[in-house]
C-alpha atoms as a PDB file:
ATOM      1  CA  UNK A   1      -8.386 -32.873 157.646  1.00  0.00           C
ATOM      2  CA  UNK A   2      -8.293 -35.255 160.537  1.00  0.00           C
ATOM      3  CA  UNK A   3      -7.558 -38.735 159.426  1.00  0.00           C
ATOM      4  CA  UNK A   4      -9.762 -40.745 161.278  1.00  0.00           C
ATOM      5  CA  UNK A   5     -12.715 -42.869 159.257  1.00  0.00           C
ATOM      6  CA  UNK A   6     -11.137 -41.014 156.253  1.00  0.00           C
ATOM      7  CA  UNK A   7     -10.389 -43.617 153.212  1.00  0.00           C
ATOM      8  CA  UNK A   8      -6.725 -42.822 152.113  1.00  0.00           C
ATOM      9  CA  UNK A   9      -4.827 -44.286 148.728  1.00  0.00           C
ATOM     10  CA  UNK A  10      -1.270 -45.132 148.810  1.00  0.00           C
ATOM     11  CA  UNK A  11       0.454 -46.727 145.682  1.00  0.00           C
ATOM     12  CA  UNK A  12       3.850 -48.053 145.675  1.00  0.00           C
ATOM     13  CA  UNK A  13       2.629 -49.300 149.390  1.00  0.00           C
ATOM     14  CA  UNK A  14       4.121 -52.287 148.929  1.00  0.00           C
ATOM     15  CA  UNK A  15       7.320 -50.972 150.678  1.00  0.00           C
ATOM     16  CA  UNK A  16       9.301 -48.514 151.848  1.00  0.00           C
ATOM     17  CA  UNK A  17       8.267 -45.130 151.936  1.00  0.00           C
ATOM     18  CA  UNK A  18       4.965 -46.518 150.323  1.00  0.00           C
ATOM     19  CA  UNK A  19       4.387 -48.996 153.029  1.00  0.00           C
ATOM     20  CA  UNK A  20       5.368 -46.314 155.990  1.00  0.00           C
ATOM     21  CA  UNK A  21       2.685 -43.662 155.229  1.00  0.00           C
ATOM     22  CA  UNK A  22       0.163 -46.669 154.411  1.00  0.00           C
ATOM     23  CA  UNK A  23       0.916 -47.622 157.981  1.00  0.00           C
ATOM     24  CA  UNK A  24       1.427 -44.290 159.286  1.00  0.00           C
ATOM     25  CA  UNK A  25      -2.374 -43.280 157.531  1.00  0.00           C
ATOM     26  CA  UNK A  26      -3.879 -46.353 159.472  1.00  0.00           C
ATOM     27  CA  UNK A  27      -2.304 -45.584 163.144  1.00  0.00           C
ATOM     28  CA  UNK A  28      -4.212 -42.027 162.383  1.00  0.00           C
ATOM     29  CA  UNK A  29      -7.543 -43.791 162.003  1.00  0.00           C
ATOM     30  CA  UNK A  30      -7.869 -44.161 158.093  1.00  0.00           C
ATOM     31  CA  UNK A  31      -9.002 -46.427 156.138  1.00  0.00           C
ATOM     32  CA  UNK A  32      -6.101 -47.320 153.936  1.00  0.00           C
ATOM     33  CA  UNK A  33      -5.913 -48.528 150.100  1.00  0.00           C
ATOM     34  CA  UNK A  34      -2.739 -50.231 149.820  1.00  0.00           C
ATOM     35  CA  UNK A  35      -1.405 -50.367 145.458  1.00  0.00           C
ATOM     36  CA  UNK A  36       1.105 -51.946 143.761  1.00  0.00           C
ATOM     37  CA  UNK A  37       2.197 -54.120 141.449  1.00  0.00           C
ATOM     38  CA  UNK A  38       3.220 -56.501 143.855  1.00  0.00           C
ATOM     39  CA  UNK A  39       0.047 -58.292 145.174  1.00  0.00           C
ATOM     40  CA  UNK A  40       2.332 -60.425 148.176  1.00  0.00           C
ATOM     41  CA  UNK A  41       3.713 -56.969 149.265  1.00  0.00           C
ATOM     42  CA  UNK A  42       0.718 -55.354 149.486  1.00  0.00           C
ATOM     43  CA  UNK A  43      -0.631 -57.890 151.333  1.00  0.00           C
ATOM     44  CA  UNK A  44       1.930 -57.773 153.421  1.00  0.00           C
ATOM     45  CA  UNK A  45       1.237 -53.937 153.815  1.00  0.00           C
ATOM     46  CA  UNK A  46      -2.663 -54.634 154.588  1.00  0.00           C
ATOM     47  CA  UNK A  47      -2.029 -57.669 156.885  1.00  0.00           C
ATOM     48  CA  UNK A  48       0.412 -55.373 159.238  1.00  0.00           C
ATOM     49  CA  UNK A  49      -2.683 -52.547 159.518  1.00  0.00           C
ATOM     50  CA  UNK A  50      -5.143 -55.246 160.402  1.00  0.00           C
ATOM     51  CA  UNK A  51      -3.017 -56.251 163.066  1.00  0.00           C
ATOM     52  CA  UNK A  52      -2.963 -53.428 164.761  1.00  0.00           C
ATOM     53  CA  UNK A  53      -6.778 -53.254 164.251  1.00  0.00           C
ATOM     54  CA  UNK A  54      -6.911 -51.170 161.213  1.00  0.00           C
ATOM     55  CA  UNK A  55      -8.416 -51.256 158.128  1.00  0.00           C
ATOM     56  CA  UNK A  56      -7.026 -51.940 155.236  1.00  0.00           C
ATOM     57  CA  UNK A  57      -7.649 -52.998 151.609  1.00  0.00           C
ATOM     58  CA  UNK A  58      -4.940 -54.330 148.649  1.00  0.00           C
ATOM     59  CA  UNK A  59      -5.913 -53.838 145.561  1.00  0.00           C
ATOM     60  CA  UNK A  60      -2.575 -54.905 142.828  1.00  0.00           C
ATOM     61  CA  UNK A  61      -2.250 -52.015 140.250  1.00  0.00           C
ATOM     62  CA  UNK A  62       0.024 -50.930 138.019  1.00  0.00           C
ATOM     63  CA  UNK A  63      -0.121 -46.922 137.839  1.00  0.00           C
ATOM     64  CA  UNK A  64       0.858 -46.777 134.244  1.00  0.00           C
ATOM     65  CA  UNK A  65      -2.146 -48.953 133.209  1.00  0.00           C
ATOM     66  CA  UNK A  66      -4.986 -46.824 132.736  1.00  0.00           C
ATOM     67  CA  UNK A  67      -7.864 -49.407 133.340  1.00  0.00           C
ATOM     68  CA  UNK A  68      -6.005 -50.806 136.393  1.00  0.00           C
ATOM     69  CA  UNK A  69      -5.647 -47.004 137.817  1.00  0.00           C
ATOM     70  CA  UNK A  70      -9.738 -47.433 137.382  1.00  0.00           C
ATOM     71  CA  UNK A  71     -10.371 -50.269 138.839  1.00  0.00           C
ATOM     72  CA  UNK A  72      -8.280 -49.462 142.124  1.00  0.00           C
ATOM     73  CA  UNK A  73     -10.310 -46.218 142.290  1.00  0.00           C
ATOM     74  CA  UNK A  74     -13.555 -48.312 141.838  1.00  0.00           C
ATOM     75  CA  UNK A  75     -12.829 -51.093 144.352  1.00  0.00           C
ATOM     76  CA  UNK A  76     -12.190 -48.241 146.794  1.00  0.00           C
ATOM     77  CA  UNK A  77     -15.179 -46.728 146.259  1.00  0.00           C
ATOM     78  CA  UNK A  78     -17.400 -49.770 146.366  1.00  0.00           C
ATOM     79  CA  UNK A  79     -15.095 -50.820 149.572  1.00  0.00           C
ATOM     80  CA  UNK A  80     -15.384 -47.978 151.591  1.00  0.00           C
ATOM     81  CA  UNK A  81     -17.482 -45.287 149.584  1.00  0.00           C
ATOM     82  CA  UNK A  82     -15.399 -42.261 149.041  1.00  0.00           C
ATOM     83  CA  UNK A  83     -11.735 -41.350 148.614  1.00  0.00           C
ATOM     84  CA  UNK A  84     -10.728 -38.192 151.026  1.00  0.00           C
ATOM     85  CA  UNK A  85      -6.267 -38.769 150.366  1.00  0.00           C
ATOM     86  CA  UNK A  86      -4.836 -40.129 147.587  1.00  0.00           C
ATOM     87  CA  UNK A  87      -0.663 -39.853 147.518  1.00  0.00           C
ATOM     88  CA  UNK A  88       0.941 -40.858 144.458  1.00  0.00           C
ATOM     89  CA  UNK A  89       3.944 -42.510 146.146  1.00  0.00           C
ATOM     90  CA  UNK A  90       4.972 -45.105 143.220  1.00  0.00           C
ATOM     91  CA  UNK A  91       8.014 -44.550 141.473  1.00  0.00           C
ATOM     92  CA  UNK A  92      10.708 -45.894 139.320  1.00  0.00           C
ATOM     93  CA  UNK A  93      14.470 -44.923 139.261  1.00  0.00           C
ATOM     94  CA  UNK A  94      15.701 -47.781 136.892  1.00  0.00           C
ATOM     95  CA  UNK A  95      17.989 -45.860 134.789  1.00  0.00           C
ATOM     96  CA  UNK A  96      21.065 -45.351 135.641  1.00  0.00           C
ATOM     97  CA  UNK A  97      24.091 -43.343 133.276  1.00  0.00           C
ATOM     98  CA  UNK A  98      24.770 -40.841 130.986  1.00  0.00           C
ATOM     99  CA  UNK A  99      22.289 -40.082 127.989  1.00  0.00           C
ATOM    100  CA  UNK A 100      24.596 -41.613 125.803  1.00  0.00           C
ATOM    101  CA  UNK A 101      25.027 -44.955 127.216  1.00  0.00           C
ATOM    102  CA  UNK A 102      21.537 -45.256 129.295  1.00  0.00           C
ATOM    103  CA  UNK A 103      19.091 -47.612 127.892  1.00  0.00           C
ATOM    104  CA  UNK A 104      16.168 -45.504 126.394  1.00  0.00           C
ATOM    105  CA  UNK A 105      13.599 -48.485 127.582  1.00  0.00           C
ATOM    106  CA  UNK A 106      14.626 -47.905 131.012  1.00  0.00           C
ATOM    107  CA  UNK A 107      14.854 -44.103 131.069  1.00  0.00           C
ATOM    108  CA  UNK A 108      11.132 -43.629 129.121  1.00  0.00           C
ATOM    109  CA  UNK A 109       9.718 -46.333 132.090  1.00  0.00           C
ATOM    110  CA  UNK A 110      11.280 -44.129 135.089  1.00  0.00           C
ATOM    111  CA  UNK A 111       9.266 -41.475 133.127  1.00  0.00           C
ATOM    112  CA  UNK A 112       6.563 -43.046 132.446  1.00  0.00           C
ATOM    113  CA  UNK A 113       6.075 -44.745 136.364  1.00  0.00           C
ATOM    114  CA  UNK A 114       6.207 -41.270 137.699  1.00  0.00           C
ATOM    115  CA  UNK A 115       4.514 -39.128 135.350  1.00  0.00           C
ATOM    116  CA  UNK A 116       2.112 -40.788 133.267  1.00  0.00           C
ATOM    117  CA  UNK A 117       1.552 -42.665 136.535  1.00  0.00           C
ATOM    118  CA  UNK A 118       0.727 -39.884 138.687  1.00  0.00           C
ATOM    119  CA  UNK A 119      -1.425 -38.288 136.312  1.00  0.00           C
ATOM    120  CA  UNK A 120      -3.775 -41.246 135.716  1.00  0.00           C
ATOM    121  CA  UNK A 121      -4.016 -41.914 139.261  1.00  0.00           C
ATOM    122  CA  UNK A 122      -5.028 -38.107 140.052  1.00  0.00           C
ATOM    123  CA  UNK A 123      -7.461 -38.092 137.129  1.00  0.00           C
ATOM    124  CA  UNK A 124      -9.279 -40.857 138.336  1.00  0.00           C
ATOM    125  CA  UNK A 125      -9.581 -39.858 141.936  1.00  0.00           C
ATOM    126  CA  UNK A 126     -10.661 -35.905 140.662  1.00  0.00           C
ATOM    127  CA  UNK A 127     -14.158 -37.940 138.889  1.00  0.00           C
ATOM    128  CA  UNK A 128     -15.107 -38.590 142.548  1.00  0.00           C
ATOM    129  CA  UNK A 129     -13.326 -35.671 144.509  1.00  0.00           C
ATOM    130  CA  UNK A 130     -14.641 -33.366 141.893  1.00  0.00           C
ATOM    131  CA  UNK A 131     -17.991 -34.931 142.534  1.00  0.00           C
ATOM    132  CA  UNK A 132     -17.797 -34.114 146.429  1.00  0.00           C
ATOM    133  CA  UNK A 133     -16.004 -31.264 146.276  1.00  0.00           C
ATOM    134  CA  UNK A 134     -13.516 -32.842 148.704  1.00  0.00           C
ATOM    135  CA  UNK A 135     -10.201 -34.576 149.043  1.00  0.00           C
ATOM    136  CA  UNK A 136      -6.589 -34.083 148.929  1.00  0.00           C
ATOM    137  CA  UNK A 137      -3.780 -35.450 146.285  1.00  0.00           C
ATOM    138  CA  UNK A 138      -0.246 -35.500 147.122  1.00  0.00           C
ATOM    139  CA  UNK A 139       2.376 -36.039 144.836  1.00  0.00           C
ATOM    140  CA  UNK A 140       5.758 -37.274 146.053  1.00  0.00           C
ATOM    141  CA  UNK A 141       8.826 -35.584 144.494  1.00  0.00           C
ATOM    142  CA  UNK A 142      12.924 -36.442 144.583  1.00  0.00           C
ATOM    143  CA  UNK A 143      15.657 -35.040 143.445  1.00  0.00           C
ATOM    144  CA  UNK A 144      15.473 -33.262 140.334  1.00  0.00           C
ATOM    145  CA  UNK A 145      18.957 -32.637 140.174  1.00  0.00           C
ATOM    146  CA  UNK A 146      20.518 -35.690 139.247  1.00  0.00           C
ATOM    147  CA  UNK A 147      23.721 -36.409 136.669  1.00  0.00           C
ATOM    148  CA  UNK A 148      23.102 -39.773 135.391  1.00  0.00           C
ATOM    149  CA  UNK A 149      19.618 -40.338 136.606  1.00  0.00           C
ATOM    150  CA  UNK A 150      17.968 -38.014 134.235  1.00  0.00           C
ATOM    151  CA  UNK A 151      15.021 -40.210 133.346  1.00  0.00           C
ATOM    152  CA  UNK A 152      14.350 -40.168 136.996  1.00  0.00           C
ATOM    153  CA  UNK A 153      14.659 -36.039 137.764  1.00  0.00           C
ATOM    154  CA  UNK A 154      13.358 -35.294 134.181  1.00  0.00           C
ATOM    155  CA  UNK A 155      10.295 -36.576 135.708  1.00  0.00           C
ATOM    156  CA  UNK A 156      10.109 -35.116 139.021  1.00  0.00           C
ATOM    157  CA  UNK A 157      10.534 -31.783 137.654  1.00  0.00           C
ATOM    158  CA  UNK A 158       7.613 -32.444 135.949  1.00  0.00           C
ATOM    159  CA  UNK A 159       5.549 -33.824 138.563  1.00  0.00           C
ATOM    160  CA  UNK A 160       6.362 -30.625 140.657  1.00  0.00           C
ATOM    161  CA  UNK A 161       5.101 -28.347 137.792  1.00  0.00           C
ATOM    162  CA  UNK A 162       2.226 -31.238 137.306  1.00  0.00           C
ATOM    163  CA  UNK A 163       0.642 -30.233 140.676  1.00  0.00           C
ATOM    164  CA  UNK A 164       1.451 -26.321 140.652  1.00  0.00           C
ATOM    165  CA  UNK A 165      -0.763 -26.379 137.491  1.00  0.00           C
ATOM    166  CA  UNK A 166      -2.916 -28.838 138.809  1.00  0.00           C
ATOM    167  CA  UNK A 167      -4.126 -26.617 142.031  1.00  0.00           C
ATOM    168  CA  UNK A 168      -4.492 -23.563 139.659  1.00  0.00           C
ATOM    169  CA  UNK A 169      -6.715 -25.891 137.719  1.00  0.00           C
ATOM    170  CA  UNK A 170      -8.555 -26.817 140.807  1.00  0.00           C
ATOM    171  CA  UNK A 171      -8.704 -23.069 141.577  1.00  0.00           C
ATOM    172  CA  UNK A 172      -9.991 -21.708 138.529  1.00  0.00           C
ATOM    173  CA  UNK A 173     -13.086 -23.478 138.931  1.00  0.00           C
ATOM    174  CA  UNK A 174     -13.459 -23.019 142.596  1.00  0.00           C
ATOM    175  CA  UNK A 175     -13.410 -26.527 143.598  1.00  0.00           C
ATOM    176  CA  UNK A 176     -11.824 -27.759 147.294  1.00  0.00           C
ATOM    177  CA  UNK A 177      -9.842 -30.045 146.410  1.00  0.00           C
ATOM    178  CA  UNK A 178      -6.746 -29.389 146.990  1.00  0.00           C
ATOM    179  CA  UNK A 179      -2.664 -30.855 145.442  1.00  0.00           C
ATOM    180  CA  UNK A 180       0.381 -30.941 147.215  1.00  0.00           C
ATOM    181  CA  UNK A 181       4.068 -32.332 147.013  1.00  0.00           C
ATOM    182  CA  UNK A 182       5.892 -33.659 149.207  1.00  0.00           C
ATOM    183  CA  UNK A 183       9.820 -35.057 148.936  1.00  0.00           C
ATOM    184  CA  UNK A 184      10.701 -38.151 151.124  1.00  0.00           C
ATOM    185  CA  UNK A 185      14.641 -36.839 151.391  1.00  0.00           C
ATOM    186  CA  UNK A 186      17.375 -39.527 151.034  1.00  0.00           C
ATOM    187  CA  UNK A 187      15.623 -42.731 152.060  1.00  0.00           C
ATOM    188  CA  UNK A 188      16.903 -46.648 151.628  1.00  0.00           C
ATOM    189  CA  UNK A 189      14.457 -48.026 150.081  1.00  0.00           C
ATOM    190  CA  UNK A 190      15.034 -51.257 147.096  1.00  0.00           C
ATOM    191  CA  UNK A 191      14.953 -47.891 144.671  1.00  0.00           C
ATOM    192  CA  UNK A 192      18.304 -46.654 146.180  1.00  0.00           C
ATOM    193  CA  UNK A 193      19.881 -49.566 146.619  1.00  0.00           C
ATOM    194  CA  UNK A 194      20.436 -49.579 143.354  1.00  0.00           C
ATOM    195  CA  UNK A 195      22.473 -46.402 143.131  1.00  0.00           C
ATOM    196  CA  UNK A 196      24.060 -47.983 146.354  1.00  0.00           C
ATOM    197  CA  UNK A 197      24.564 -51.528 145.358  1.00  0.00           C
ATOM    198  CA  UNK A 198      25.932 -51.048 141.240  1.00  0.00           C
ATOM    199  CA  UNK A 199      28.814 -49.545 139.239  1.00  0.00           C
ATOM    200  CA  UNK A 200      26.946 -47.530 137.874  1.00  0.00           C
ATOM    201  CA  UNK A 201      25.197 -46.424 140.769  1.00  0.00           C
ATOM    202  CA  UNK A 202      28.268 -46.128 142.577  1.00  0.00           C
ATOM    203  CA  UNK A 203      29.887 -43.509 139.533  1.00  0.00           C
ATOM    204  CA  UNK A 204      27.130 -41.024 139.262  1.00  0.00           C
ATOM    205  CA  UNK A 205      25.460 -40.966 142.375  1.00  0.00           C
ATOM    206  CA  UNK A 206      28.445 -41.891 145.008  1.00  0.00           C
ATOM    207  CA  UNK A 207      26.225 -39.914 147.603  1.00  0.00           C
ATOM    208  CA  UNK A 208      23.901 -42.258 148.120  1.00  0.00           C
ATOM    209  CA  UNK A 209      26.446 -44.907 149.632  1.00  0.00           C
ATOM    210  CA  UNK A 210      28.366 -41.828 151.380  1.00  0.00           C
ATOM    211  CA  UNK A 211      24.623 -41.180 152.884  1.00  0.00           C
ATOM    212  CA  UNK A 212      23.910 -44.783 154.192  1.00  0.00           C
ATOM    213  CA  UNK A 213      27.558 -45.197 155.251  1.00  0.00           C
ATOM    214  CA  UNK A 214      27.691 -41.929 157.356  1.00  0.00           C
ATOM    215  CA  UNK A 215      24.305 -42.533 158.961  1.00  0.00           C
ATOM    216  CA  UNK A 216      22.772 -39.620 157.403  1.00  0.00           C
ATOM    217  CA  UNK A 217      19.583 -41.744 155.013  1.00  0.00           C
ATOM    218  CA  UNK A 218      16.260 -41.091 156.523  1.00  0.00           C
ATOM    219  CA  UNK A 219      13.762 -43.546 157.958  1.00  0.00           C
ATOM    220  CA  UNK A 220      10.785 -43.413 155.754  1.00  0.00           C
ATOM    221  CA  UNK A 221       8.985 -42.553 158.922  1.00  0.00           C
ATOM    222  CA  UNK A 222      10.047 -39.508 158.449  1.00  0.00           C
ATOM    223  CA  UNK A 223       8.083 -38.733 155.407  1.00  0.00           C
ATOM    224  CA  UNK A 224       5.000 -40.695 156.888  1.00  0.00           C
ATOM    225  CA  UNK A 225       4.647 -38.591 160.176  1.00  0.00           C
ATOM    226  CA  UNK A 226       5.354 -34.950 158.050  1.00  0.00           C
ATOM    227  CA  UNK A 227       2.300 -36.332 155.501  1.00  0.00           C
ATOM    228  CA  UNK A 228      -0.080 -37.168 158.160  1.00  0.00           C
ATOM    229  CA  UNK A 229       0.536 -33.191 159.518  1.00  0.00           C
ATOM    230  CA  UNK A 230       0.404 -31.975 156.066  1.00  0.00           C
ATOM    231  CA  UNK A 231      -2.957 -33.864 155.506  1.00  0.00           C
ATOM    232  CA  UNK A 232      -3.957 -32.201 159.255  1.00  0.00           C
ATOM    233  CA  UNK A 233      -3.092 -28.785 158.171  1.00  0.00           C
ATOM    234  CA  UNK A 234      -4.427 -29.227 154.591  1.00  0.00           C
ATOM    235  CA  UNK A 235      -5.825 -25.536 153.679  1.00  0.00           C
ATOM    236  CA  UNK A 236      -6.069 -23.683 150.490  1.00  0.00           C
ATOM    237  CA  UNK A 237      -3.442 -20.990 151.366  1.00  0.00           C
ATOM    238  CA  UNK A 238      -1.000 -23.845 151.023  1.00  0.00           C
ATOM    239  CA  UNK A 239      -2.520 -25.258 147.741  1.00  0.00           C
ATOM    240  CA  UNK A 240       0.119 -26.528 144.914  1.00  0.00           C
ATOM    241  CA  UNK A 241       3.171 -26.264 147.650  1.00  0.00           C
ATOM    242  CA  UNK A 242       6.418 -28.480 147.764  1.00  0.00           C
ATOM    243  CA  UNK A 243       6.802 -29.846 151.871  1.00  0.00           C
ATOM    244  CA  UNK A 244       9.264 -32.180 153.324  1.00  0.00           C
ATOM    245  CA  UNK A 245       9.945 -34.304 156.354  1.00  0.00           C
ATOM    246  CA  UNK A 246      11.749 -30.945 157.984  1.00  0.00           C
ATOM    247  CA  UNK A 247       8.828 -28.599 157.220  1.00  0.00           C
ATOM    248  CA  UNK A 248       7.401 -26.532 160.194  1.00  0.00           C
ATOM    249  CA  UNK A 249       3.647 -26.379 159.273  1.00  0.00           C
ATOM    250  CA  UNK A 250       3.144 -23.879 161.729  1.00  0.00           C
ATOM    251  CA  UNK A 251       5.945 -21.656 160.380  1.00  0.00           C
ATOM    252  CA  UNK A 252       4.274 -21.763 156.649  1.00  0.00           C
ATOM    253  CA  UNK A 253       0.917 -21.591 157.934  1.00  0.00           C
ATOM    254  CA  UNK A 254       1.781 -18.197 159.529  1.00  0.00           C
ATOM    255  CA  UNK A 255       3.904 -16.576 156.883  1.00  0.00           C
ATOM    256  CA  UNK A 256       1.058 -17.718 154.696  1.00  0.00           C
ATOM    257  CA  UNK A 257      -1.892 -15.814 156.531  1.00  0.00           C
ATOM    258  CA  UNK A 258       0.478 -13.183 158.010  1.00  0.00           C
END
């Protein structure tokens, strides 16, 4: 799918890796819807893509709030018409400890952000996609592997299996739309500086402050510029697949159709 005059969703734009493939998405020639919580940083978000002469449109949403997932779908759609990308970039990583000392309130939101999120925010987009029989959804991973952050990989696992199922939903009834996931790798972003930053951070997850100290955290452009090529390549022989900012698309493109 080539980008340009394409309408494009990002949530958790607000920011970080959020904000880099909103502005990433608009240097490509889409139209971008810019989400979050966080109507100033959105803003923010929009008023850099207008700048540059994009287009852009902030729309403050909550991705665990059903209606609000709605209405951000609906004020897209009256905006600009049609939805062709939506990536579920919002996330929460809040909880930090063992299971025995973490605060259940915390872990259950870091599950509830990136799950429940994610899911409301493809469901609405699939009414119009569906509709069209068009679009893409991308679903950003992390590390699913992580002692005292369990909330936080509990729920990445699941958004993995989440989008495998959801393209052999998608499949089964011979739609084109298609899912895909994609991991940012280690990126500094206000969600890591937490592990970086705190006690606990610093006891269960000392890699993060090993990564930014030694140079080795990744820009979030990084995960912008390998989305935009995903979104180029975009093809049903790559339906419900896991990608990252080191991913040669035209390696997996030909041991696909080889």
């Amino acid at each position: 799918m080539d980008l340009n005059d394409k309408v494009v969703i990002v949530t958790g734009a607000g920011s970080g890796v959020g904000r880099a493939l909103a502005l990433e998405f608009a240097e490509q020639g889409a139209r971008v819807v810019c989400a979050a919580r966080r109507i100033e940083r959105i803003e923010e978000t929009a008023e850099a893509i207008e700048a540059k002469g994009g287009t852009a449109l902030a729309v403050p949403t909550d991705v665990t709030d059903m209606g609000q997932v709605n209405r951000m779908v609906s004020r897209s759609l009256e905006s600009f018409g049609r939805i062709d990308v939506l990536f579920n970039n919002a996330g929460s990583f809040g909880a930090l400890g063992p299971v025995w000392e973490v605060d259940p309130g915390l872990w259950w939101n870091d599950v509830t952000v990136n799950l429940r999120g994610t899911m409301l925010c493809c469901r609405a987009a699939l009414a119009h996609m569906l509709e069209r029989d068009s679009g893409i959804l991308i679903n950003m991973s992390g590390g699913n592997q992580i002692a005292g952050g369990t909330g936080y990989s509990a729920s990445k696992v699941a958004v993995i299996r989440f989008t495998e199922l959801l393209a052999r939903e998608l499949e089964h009834e011979g739609s084109s739309v298609l899912a895909f996931i994609m991991g940012p790798g280690f990126v500094r972003t206000e969600m890591t500086e937490l592990q970086i930053e705190t006690a606990e951070g610093r006891k269960w997850l000392p890699s993060s402050k090993q990564a930014v100290e030694q140079g080795r955290n990744r820009p979030p452009e990084d995960c912008a510029r390998a989305s935009a090529k995903l979104i180029r390549v975009a093809c049903p022989e790559l339906n419900g697949m896991t990608f990252g900012p080191d991913t040669d698309f035209d390696d997996v493109l030909a041991g696909r159709r080889s």
